[in-house]
Protein backbone atom coordinates (compact mmCIF):
# COMPACT_ATOMS: atom_id res chain seq x y z
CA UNK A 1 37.08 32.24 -164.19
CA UNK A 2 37.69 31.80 -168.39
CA UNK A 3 41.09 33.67 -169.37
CA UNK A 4 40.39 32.52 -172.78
CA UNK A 5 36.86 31.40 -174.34
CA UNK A 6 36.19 30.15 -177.44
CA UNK A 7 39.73 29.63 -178.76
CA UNK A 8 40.53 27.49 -181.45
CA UNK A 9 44.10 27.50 -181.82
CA UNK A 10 45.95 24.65 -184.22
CA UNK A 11 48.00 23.33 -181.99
CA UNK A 12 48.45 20.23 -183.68
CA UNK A 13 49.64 22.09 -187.10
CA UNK A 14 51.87 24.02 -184.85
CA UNK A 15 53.77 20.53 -183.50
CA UNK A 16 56.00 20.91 -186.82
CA UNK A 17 57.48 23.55 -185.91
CA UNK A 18 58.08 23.53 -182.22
CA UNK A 19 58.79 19.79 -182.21
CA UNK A 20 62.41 20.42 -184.32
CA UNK A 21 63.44 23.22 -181.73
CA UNK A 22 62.46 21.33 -178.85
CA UNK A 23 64.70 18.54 -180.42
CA UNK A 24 67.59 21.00 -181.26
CA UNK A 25 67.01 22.27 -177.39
CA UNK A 26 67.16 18.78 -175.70
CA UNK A 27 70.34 18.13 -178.06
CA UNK A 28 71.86 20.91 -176.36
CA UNK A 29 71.80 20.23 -172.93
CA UNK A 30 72.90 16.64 -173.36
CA UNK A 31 75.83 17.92 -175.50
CA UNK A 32 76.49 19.80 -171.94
CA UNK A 33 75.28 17.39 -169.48
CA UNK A 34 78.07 14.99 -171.25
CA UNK A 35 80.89 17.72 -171.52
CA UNK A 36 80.45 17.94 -167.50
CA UNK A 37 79.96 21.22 -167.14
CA UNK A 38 77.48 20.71 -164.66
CA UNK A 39 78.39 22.89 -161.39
CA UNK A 40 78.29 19.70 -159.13
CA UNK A 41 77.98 21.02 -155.01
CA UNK A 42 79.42 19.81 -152.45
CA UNK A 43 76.65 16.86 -151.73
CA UNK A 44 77.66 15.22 -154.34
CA UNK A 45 80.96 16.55 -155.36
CA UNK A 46 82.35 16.34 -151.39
CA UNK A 47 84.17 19.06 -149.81
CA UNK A 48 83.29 21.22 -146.98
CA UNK A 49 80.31 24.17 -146.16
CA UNK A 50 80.99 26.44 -144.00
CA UNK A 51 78.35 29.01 -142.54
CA UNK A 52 80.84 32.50 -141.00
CA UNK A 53 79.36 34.76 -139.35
CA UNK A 54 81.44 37.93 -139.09
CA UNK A 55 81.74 41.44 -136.08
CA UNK A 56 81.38 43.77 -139.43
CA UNK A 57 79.53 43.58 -142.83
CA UNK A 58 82.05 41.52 -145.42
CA UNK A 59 83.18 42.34 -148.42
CA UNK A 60 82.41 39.63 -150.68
CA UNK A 61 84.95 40.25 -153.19
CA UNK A 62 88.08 40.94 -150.68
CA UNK A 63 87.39 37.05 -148.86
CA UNK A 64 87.76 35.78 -152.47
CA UNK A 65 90.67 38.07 -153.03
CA UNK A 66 91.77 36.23 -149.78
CA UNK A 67 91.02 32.96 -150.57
CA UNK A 68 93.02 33.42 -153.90
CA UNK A 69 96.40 34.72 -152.54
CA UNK A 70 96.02 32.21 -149.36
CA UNK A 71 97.07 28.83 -152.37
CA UNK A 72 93.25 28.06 -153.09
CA UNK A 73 93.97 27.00 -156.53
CA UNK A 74 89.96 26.28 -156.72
CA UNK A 75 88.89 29.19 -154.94
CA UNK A 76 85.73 28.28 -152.76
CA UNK A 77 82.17 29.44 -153.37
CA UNK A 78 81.15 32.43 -151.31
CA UNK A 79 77.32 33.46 -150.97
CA UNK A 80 75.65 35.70 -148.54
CA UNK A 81 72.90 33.87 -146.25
CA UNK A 82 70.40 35.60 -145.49
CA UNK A 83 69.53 39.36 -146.55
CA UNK A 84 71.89 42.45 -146.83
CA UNK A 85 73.38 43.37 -143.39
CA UNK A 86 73.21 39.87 -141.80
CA UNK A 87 77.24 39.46 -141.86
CA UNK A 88 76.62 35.55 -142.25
CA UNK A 89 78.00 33.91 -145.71
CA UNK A 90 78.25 30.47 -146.78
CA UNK A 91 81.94 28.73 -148.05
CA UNK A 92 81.90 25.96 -149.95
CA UNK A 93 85.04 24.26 -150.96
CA UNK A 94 85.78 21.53 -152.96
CA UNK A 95 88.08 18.41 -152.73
CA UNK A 96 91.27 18.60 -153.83
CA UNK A 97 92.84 15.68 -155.68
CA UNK A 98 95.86 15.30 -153.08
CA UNK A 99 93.06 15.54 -149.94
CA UNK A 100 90.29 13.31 -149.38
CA UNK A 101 89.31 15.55 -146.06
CA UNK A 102 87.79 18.87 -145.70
CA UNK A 103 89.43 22.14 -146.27
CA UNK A 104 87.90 23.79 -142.98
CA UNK A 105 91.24 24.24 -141.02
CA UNK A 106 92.66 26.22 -144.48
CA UNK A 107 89.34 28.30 -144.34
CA UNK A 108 89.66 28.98 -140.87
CA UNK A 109 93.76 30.12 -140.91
CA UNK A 110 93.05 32.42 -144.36
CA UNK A 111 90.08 34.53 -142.19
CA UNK A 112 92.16 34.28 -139.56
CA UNK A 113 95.12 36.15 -140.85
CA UNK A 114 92.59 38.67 -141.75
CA UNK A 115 90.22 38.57 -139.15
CA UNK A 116 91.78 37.17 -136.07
CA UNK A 117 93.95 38.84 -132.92
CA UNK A 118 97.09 36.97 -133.53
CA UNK A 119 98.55 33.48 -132.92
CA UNK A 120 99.13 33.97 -129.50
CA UNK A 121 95.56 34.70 -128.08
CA UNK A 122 92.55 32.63 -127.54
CA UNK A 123 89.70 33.32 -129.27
CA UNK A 124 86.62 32.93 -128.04
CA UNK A 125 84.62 33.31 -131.12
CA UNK A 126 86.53 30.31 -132.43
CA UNK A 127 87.65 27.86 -129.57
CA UNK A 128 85.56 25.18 -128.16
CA UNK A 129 84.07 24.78 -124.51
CA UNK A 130 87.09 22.45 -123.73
CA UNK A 131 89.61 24.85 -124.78
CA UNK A 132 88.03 27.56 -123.14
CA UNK A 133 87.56 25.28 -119.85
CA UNK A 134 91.41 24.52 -120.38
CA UNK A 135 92.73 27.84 -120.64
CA UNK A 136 90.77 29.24 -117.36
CA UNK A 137 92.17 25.53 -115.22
CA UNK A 138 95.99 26.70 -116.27
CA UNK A 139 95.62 30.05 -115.07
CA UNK A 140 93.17 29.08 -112.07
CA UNK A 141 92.31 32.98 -111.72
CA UNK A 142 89.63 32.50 -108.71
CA UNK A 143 92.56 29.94 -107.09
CA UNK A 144 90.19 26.76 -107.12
CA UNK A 145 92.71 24.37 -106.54
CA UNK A 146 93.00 25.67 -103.14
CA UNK A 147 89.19 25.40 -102.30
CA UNK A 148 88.58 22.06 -100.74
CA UNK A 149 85.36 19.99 -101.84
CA UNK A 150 84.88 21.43 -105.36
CA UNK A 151 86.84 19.92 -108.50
CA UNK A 152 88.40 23.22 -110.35
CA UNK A 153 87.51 21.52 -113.76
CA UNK A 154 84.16 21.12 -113.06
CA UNK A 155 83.98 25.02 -112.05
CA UNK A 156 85.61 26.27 -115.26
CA UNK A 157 83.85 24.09 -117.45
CA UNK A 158 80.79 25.42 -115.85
CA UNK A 159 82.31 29.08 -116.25
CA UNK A 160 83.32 28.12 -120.26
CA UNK A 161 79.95 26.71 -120.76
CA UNK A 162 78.24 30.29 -119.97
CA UNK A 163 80.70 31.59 -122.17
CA UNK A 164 79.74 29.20 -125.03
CA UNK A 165 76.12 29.77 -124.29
CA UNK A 166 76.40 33.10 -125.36
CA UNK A 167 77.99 32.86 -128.47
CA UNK A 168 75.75 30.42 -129.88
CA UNK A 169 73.17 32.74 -128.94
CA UNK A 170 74.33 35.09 -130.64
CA UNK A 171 76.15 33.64 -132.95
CA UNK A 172 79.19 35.95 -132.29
CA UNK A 173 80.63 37.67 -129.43
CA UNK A 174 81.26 41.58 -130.58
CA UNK A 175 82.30 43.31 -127.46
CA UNK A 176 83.62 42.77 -124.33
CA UNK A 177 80.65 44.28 -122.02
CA UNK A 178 78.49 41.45 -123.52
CA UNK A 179 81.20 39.25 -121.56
CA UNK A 180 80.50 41.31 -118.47
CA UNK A 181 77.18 40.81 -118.41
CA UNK A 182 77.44 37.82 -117.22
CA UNK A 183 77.80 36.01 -113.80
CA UNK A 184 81.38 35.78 -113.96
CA UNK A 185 84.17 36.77 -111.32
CA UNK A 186 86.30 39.87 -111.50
CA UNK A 187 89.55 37.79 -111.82
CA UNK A 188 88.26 35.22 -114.47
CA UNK A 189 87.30 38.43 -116.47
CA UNK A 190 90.97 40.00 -116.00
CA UNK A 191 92.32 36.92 -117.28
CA UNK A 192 90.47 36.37 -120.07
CA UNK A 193 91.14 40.66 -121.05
CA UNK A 194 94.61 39.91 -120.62
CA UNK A 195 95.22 36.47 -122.45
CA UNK A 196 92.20 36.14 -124.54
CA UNK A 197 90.35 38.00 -127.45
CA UNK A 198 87.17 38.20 -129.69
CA UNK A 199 88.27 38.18 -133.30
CA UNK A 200 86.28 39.02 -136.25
CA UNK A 201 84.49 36.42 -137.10
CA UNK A 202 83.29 32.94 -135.56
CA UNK A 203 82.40 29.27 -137.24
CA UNK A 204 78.58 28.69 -137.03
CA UNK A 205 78.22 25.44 -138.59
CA UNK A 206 80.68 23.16 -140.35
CA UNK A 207 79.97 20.42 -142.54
CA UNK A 208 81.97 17.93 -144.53
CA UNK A 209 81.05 15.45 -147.26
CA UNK A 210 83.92 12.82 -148.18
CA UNK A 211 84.11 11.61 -151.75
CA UNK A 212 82.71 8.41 -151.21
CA UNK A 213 79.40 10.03 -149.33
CA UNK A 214 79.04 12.63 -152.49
CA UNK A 215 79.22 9.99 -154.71
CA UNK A 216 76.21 7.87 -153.11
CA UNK A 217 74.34 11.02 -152.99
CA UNK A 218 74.79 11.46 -156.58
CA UNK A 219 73.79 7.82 -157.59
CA UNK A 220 70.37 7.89 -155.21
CA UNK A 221 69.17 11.58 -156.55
CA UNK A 222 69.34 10.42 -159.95
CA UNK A 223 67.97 7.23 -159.40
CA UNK A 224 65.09 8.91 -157.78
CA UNK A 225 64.61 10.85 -160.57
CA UNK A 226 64.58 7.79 -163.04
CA UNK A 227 62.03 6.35 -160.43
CA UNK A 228 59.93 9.24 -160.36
CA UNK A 229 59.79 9.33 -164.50
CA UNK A 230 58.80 5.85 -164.59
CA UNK A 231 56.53 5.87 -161.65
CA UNK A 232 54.77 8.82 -163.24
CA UNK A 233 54.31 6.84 -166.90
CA UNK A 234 53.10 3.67 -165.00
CA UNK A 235 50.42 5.86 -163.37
CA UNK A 236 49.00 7.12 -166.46
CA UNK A 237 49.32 3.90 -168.74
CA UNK A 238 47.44 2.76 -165.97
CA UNK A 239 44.84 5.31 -165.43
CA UNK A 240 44.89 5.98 -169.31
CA UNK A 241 46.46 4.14 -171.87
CA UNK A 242 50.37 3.85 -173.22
CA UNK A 243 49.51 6.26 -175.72
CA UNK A 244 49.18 8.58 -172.79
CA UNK A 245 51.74 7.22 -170.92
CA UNK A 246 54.41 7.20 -173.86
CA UNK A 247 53.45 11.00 -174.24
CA UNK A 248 53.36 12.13 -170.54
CA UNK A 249 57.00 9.78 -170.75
CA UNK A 250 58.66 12.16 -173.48
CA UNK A 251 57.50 15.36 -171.84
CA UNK A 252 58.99 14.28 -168.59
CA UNK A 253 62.39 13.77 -170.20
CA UNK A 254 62.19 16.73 -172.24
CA UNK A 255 61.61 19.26 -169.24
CA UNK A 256 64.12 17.62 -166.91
CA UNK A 257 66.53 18.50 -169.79
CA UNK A 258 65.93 21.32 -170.78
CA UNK A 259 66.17 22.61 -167.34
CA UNK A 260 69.03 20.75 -166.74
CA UNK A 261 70.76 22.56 -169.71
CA UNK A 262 69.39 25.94 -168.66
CA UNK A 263 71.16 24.93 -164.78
CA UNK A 264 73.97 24.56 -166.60
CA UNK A 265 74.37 27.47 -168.61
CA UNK A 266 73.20 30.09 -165.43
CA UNK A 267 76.54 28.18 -163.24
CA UNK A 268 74.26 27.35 -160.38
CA UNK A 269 75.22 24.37 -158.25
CA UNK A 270 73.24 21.25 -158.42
CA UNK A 271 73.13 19.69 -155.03
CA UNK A 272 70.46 17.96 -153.17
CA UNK A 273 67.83 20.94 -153.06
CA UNK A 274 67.85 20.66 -156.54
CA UNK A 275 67.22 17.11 -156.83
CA UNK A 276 63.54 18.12 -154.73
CA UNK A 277 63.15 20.59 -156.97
CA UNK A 278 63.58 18.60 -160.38
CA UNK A 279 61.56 15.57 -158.16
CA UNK A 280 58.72 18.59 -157.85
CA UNK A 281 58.77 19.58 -161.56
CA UNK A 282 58.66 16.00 -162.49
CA UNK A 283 54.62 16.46 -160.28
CA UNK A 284 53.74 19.64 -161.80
CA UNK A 285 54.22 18.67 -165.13
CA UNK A 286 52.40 15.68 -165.23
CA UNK A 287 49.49 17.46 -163.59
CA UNK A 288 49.40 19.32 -166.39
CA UNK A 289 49.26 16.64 -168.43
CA UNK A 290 46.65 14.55 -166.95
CA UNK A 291 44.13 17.08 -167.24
CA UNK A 292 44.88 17.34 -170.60
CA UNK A 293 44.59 13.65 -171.41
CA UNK A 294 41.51 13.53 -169.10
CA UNK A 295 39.75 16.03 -171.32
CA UNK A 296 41.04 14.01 -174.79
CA UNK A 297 39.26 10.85 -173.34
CA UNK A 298 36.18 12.15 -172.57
CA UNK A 299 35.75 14.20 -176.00
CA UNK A 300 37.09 11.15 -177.94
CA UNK A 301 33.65 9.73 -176.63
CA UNK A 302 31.48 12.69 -177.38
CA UNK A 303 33.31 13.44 -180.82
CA UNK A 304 33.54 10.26 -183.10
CA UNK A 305 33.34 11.87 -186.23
CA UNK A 306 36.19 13.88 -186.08
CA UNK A 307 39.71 12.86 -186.57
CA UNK A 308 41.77 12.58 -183.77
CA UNK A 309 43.96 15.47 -184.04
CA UNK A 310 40.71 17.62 -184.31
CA UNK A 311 39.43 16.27 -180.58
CA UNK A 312 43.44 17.02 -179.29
CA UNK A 313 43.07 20.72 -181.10
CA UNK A 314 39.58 20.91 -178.81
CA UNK A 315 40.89 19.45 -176.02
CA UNK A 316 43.92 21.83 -175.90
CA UNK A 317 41.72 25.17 -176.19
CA UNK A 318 39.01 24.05 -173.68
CA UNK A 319 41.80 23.48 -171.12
CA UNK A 320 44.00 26.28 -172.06
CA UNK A 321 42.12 29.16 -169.79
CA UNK A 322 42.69 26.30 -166.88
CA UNK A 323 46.10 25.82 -167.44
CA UNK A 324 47.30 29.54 -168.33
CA UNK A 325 45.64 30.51 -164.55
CA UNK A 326 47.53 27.46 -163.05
CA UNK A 327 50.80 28.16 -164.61
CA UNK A 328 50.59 31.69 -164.00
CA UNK A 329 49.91 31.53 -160.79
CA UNK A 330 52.28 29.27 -159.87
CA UNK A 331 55.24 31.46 -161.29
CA UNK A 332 53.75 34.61 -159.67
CA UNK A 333 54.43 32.45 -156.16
CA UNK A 334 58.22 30.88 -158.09
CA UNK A 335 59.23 34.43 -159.41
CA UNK A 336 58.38 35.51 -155.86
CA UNK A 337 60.47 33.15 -154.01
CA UNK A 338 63.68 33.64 -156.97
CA UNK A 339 63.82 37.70 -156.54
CA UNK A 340 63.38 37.60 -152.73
CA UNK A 341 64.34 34.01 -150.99
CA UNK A 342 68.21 34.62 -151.25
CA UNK A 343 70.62 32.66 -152.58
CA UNK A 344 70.14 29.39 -150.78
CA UNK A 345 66.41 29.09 -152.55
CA UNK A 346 67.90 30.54 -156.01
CA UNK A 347 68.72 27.55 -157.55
CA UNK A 348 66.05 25.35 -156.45
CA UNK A 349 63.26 28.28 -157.60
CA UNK A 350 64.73 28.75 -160.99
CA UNK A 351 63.98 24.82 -161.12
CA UNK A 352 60.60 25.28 -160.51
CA UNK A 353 60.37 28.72 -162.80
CA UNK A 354 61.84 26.90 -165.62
CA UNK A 355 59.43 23.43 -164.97
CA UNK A 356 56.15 25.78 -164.81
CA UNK A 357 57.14 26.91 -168.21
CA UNK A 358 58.27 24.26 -169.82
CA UNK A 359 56.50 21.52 -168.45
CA UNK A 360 53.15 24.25 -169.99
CA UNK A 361 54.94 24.12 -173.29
CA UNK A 362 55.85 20.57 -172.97
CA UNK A 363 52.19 19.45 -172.09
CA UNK A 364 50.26 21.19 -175.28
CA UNK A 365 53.46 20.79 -177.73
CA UNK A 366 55.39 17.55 -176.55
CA UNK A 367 52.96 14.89 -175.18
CA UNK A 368 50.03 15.72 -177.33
CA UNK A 369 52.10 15.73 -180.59
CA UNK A 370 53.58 12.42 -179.41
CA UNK A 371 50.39 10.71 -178.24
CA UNK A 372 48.64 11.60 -181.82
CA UNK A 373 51.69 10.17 -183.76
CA UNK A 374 51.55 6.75 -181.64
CA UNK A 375 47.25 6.47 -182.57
CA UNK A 376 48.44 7.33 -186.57
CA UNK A 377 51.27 4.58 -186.30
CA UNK A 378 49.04 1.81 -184.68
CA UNK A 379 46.39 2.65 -187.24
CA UNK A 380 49.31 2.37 -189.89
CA UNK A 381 50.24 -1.47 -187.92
CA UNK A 382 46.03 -2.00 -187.72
């Protein structure tokens, strides 16, 4: 399928231009890659991600307003997981310059003041097994110290583990009838009515990452972006020439950049999703690029009378249909993934959105332009 036949487009005349603003562009986001404004997560930054699942639908805005008047002087990040009506977010939380550890006992007593049953109950949305297992051997409802044979902490363990089961099934325990549903003795229920409670909310995962950890995370994603830019060049010096590869080189650069700038500007966090995306733009642009360069070779054969700009400018318009359909394609899919996948994919599909576009842009206006001014200097040296 042809999008566009029989173009013939100056690309090449255009270069003078778009080169300048992609120059003023790239400027820009180092000027803000350098001023650090670069919303760092908690991979590489190290603090502590909580996923909370609550009994009702949260209110965003009142768990910040929490957060706040509970002494967070960096308030943590709050995002919904998963769609509308879910009642699971995501807290993130950053370390503090006087803590090297994770904030997750802070997290946990501000929802609990909110959300909990009081200091003086067990919660069973919130304890461990062993707690649990603990609090049933104290009170010894079904008297199993005076049953001869059978260890009483080995019984309530077994009776805490059903318990457990079902909140991680479920991911929250909401009423009491899902409690006595299950095998459980009429006494080890009255006990746990009378001296225990559900809360509001429970503790699906936690995870911390110390300083030391986010910074080692931070040296190997950039380092495997470095990798991947020079690993791509190599690749096409080989399979090409340097010309090529010196082009394919400075388009790299310039759409890692750019979209870095753009991450920047939006606030969204860089962590290590975003280091596969910026890995996956580095790909898709120099796919577009190769086919590109592919094309120049073979019509730098068939065309020896024209200049070399003039077999680019052909070059560029028979590929164009090819890499319009590719491209737009692609962000159909991207655009897709950015309105729809959440919040958790937001970041890492903007990535992609913003390499598909600019790694088009970069291929026709950034490593053509540069490989036709390395062939004028070396005539220039020749």
């Amino acid at each position: 399928m042809d999008l566009l036949t029989n173009t013939n487009i100056d690309f090449m005349g255009l270069r003078r231009f778009l080169i300048p603003l992609s120059a003023v562009l790239v400027g820009i986001s180092i000027v803000l890659l350098l001023t650090g404004s670069l919303n760092m997560g908690i991979d590489f930054a190290g603090g502590t991600q909580m996923i909370v699942r609550f009994r009702d639908d949260p209110e965003i805005d009142e768990i910040r307003d929490l957060f706040s008047a509970g002494g967070f002087d960096d308030p943590p990040t709050i995002q919904r997981f998963g769609e509308v009506g879910d009642r699971e977010l995501i807290i993130r939380t950053r370390l503090t310059e006087d803590s090297e550890e994770g904030s997750q006992g802070r997290v946990t007593a501000v929802l609990e003041g909110r959300f909990g049953s009081g200091p003086s109950q067990l919660e069973l949305n919130l304890q461990g097994q062993g707690a649990l297992a603990a609090f049933l051997l104290q009170r010894d409802p079904d008297s199993q110290r005076a049953v001869i044979g059978e260890d009483p902490a080995e019984y309530y363990d077994a009776v805490a583990a059903s318990i457990m089961d079902l909140r991680r099934q479920q991911g929250l325990i909401a009423s009491w009838a899902e409690i006595e549903a299950l095998d459980l003795s009429p006494d080890v229920l009255a006990a746990l009515r009378a001296d225990a409670s559900l809360g509001g909310f429970s503790i699906l995962s936690a995870e911390n990452v110390g300083p030391q950890i986010g910074s080692e995370l931070r040296r190997k994603g950039i380092l495997a972006i470095l990798f991947s830019l020079v690993g791509m060049t190599a690749y096409i010096w080989i399979r090409f020439e340097l010309r090529f590869g010196l082009g394919a080189l400075v388009a790299l650069v310039h759409d890692v950049l750019i979209a870095l700038g753009l991450y920047v500007v939006l606030g969204y966090e860089f962590n290590l999703t975003t280091i596969a995306a910026f890995l996956t733009l580095v790909g898709y642009s120099v796919n577009d690029s190769v086919v590109i360069f592919d094309r120049v070779r073979e019509n730098r054969r068939q065309i020896r009378r024209e200049s070399f700009a003039a077999v680019i400018n052909t070059s560029l318009n028979q590929t164009l249909s090819r890499t319009l359909l590719t491209s737009g394609t692609t962000l159909l899919a991207l655009t897709t993934m950015f309105l729809f996948g959440g919040d958790v994919l937001r970041g890492f599909s903007f990535v992609l959105m913003t390499g598909v576009i600019v790694g088009t842009y970069s291929s026709i206006f950034v490593a053509s332009p540069v490989v036709l001014a390395w062939e004028r200097f070396q005539g220039r040296q020749r």
